[in-house]
N, C-alpha and C. Protein backbone atom coordinates (compact mmCIF):
# COMPACT_ATOMS: atom_id res chain seq x y z
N UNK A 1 95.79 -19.15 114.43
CA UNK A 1 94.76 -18.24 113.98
C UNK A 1 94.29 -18.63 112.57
N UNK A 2 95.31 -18.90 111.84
CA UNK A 2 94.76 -18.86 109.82
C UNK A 2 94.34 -20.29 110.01
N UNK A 3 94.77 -21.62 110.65
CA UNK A 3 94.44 -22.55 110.98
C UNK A 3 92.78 -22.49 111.62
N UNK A 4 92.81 -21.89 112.74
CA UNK A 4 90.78 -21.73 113.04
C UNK A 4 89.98 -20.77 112.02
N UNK A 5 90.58 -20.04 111.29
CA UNK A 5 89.58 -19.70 110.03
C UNK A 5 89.64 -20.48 109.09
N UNK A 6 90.36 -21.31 108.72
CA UNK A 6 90.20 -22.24 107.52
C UNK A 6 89.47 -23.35 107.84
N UNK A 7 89.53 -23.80 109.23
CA UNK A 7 88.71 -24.90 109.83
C UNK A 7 87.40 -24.27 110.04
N UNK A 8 86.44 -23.39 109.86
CA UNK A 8 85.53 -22.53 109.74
C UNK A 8 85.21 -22.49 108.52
N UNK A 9 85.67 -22.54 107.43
CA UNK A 9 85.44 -21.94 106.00
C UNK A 9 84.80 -23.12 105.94
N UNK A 10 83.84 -22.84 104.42
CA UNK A 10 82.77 -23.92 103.72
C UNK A 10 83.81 -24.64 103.17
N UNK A 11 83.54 -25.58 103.03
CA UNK A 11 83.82 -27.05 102.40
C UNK A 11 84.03 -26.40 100.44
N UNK A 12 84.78 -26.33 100.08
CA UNK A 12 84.18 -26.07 98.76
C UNK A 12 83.63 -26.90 97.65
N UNK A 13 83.51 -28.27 98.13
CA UNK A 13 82.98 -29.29 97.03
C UNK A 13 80.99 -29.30 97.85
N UNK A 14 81.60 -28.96 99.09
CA UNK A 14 79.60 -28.61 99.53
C UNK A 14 78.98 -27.02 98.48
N UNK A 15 79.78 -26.10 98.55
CA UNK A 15 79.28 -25.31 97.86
C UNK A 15 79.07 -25.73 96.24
N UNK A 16 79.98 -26.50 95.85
CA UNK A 16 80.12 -26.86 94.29
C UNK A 16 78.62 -27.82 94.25
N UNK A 17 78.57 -28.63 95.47
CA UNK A 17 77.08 -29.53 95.04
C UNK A 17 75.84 -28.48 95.10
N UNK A 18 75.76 -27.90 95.93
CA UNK A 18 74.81 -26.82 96.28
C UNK A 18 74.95 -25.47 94.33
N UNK A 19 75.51 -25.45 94.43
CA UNK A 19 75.47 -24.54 93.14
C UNK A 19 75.43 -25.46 91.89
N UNK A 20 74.98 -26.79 91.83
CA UNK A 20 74.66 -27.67 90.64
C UNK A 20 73.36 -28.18 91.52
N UNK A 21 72.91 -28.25 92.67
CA UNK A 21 71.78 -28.56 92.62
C UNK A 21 70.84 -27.17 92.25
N UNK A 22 71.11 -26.17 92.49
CA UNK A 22 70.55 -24.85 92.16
C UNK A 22 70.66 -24.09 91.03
N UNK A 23 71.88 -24.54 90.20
CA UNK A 23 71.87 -24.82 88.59
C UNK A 23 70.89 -25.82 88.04
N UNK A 24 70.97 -27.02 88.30
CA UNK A 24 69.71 -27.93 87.47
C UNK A 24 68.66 -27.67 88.01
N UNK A 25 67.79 -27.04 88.36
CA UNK A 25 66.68 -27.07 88.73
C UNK A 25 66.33 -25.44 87.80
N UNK A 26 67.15 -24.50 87.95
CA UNK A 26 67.24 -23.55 87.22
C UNK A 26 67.00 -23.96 85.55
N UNK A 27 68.46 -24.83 84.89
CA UNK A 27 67.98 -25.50 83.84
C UNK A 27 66.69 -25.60 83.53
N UNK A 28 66.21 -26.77 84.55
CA UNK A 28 64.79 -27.09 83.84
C UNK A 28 63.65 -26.27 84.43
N UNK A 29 63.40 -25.29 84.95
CA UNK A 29 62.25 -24.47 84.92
C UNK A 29 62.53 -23.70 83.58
N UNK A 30 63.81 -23.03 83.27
CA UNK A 30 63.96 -21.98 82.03
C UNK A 30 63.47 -22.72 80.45
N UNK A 31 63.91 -24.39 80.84
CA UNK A 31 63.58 -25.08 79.61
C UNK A 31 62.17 -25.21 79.44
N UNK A 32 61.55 -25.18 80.35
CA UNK A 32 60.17 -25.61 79.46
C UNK A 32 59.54 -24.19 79.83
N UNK A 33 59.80 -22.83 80.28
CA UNK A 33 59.28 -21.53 80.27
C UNK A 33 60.07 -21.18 78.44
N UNK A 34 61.27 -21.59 77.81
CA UNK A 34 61.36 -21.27 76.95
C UNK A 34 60.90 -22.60 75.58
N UNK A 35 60.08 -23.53 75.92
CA UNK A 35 59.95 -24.47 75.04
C UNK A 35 58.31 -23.83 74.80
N UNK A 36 57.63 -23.27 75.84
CA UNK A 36 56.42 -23.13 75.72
C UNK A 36 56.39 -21.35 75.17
N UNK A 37 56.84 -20.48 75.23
CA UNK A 37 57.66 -19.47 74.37
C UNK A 37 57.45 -20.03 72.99
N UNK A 38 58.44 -20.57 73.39
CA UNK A 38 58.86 -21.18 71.31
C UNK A 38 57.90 -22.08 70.38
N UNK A 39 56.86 -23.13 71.18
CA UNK A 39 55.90 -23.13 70.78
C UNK A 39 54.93 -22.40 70.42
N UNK A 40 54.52 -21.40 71.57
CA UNK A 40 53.42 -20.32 70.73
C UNK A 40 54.18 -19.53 69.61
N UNK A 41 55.49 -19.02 69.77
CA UNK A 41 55.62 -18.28 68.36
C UNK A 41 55.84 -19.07 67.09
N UNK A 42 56.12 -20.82 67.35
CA UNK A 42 56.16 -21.25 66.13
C UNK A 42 54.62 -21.52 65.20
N UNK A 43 53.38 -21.74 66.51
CA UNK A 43 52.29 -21.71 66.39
C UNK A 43 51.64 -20.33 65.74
N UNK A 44 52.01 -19.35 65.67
CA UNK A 44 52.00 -17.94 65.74
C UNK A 44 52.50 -18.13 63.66
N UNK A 45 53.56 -18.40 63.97
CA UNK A 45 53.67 -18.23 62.01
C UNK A 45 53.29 -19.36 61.40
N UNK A 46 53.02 -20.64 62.22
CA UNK A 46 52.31 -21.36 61.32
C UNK A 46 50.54 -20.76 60.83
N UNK A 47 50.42 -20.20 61.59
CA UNK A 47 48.66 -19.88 61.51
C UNK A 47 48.60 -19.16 59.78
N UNK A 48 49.60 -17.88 60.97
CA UNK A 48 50.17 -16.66 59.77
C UNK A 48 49.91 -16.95 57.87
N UNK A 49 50.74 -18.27 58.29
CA UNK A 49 51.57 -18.90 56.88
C UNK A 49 50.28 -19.50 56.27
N UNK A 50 49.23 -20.02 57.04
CA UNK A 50 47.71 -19.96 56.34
C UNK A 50 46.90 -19.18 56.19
N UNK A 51 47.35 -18.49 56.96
CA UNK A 51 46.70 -17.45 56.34
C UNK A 51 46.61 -16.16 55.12
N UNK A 52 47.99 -16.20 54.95
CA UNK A 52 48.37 -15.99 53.84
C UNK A 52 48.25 -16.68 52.70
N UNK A 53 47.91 -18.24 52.81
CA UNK A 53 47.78 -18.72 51.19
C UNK A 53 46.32 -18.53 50.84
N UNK A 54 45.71 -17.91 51.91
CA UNK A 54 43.91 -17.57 51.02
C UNK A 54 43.29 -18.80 50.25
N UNK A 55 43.31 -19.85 50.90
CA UNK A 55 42.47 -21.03 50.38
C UNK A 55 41.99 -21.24 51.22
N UNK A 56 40.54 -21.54 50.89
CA UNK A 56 39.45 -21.46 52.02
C UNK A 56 39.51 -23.04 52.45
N UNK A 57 40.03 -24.20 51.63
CA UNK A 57 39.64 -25.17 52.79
C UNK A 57 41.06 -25.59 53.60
N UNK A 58 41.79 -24.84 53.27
CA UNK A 58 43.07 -24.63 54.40
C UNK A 58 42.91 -23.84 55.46
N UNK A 59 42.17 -22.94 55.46
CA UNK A 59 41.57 -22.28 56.49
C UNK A 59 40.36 -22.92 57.11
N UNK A 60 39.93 -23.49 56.71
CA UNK A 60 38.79 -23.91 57.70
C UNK A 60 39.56 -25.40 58.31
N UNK A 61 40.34 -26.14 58.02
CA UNK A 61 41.08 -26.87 58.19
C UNK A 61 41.67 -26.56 59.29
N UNK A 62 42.69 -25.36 59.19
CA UNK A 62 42.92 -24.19 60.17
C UNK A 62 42.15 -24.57 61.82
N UNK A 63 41.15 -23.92 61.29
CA UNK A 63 40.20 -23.23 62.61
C UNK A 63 40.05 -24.58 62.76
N UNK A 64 39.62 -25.46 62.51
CA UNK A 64 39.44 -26.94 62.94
C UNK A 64 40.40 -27.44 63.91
N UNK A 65 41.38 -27.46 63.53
CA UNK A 65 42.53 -28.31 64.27
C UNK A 65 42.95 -26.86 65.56
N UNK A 66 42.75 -25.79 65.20
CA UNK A 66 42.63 -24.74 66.55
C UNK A 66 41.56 -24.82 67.56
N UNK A 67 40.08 -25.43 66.95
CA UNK A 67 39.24 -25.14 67.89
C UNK A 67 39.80 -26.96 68.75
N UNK A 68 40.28 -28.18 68.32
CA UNK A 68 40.48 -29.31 68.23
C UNK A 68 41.78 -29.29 69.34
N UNK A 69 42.12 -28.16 69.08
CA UNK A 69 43.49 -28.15 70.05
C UNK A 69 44.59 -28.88 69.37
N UNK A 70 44.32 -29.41 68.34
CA UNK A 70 45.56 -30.10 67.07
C UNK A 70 46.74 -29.10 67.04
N UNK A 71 47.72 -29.59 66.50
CA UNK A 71 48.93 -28.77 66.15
C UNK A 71 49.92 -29.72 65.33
N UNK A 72 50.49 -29.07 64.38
CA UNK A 72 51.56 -30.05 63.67
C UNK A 72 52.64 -30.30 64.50
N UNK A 73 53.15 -31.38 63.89
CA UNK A 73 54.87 -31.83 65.02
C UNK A 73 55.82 -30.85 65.06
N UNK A 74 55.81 -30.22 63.71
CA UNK A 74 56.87 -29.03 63.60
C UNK A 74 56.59 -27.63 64.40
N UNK A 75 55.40 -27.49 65.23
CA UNK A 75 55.14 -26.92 65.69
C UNK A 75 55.55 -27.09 67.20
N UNK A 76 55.35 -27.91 67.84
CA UNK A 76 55.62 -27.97 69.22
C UNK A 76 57.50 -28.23 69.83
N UNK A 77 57.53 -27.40 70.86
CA UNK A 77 59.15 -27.43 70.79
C UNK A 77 58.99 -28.35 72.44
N UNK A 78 59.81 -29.04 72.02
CA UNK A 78 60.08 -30.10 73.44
C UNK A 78 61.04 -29.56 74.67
N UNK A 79 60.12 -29.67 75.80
CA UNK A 79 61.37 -29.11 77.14
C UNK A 79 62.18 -30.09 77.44
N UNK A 80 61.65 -31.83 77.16
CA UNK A 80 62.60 -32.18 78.19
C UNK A 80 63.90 -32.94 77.58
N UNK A 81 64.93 -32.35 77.07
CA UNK A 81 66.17 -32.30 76.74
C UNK A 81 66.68 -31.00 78.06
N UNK A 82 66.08 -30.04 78.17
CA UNK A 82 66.71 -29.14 78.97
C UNK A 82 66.12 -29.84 80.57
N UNK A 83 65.42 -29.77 80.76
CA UNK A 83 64.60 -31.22 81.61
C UNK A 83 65.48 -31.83 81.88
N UNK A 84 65.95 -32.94 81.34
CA UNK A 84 66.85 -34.20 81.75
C UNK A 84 68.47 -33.55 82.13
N UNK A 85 68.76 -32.24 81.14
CA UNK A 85 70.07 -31.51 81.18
C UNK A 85 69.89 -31.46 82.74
N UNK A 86 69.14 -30.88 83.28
CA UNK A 86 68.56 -29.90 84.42
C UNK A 86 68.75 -31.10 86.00
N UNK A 87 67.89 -32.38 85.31
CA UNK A 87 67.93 -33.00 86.36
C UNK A 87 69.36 -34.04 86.43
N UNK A 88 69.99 -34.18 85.30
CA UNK A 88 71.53 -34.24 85.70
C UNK A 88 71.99 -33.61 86.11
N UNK A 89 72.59 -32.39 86.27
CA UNK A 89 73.43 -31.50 87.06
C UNK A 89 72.94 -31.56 88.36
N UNK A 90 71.26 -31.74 88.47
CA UNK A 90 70.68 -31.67 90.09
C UNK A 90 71.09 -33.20 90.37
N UNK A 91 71.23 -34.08 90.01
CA UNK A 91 71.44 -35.51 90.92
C UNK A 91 72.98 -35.35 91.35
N UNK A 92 74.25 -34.92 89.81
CA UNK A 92 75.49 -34.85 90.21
C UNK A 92 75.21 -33.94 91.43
N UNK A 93 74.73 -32.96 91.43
CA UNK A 93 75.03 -32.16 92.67
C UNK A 93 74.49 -33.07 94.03
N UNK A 94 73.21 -33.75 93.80
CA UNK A 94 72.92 -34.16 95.48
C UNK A 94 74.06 -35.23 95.40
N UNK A 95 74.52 -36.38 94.58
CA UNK A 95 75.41 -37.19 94.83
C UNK A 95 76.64 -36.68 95.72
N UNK A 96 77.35 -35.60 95.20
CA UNK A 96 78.27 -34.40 96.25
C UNK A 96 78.02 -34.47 97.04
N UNK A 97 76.72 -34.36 97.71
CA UNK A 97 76.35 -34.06 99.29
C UNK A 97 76.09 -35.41 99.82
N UNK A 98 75.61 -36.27 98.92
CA UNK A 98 75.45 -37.45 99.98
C UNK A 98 77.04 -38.26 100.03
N UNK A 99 78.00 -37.85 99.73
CA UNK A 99 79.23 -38.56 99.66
C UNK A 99 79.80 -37.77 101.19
N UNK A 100 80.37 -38.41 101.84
CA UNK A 100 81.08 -38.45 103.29
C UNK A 100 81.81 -37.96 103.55
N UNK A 101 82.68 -37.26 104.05
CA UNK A 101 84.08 -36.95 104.15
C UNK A 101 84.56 -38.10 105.39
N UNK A 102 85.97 -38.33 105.16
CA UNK A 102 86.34 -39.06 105.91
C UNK A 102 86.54 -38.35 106.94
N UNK A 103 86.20 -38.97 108.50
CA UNK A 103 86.52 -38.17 109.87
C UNK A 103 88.10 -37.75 109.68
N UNK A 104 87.81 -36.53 110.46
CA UNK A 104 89.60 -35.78 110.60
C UNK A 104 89.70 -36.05 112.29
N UNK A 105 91.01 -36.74 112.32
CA UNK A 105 91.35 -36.71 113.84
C UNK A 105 91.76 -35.47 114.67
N UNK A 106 91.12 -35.31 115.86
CA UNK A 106 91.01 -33.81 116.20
C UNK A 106 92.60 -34.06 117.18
N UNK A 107 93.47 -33.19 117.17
CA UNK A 107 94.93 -33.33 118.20
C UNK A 107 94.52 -32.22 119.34
């Protein structure tokens, strides 16, 4: 009997690939939903921060590089570190599944 339920039960290194392919893919959607987040609010106090120094050709400078679609480097936050995190854990995981088990001889 405990013998035909255990021969029934999941594999647990299939579930372990399956929960790292569904972890990295998780990773990298959250990374670049929170890189593009963190860009607009860093975009958000850079504006701010000119706007506060009240010099008019920093402000028109400003609106220039806004209407231009420009942005400083310190401004933009990069996804793909969480990206590459994301699609490592997803390859270790399909590698899991494409690996074999050796046949079990049936008695």
């Amino acid at each position: 009997m405990i013998a035909a339920i255990s021969a029934h039960r999941r594999d647990p290194m299939r579930a372990l690939a399956w929960l790292c392919v569904v972890v990295g893919l998780v990773i990298g959607s959250i990374s670049v939903s929170y890189a593009t987040y963190e860009t607009t609010m860093h975009e958000e106090v850079w504006i701010q921060r000119k706007l506060r120094s009240q010099n008019a050709a920093r402000l028109r400078r400003v609106i220039r590089d806004i209407d231009l679609g420009v942005r400083p480097a310190g401004v933009i936050v990069s996804p793909w570190p969480g990206v590459i995190a994301g699609s490592g854990v997803t390859s270790f995981g399909i590698l899991l599944l494409a690996i074999r088990r050796p046949g079990k001889e049936r008695a």
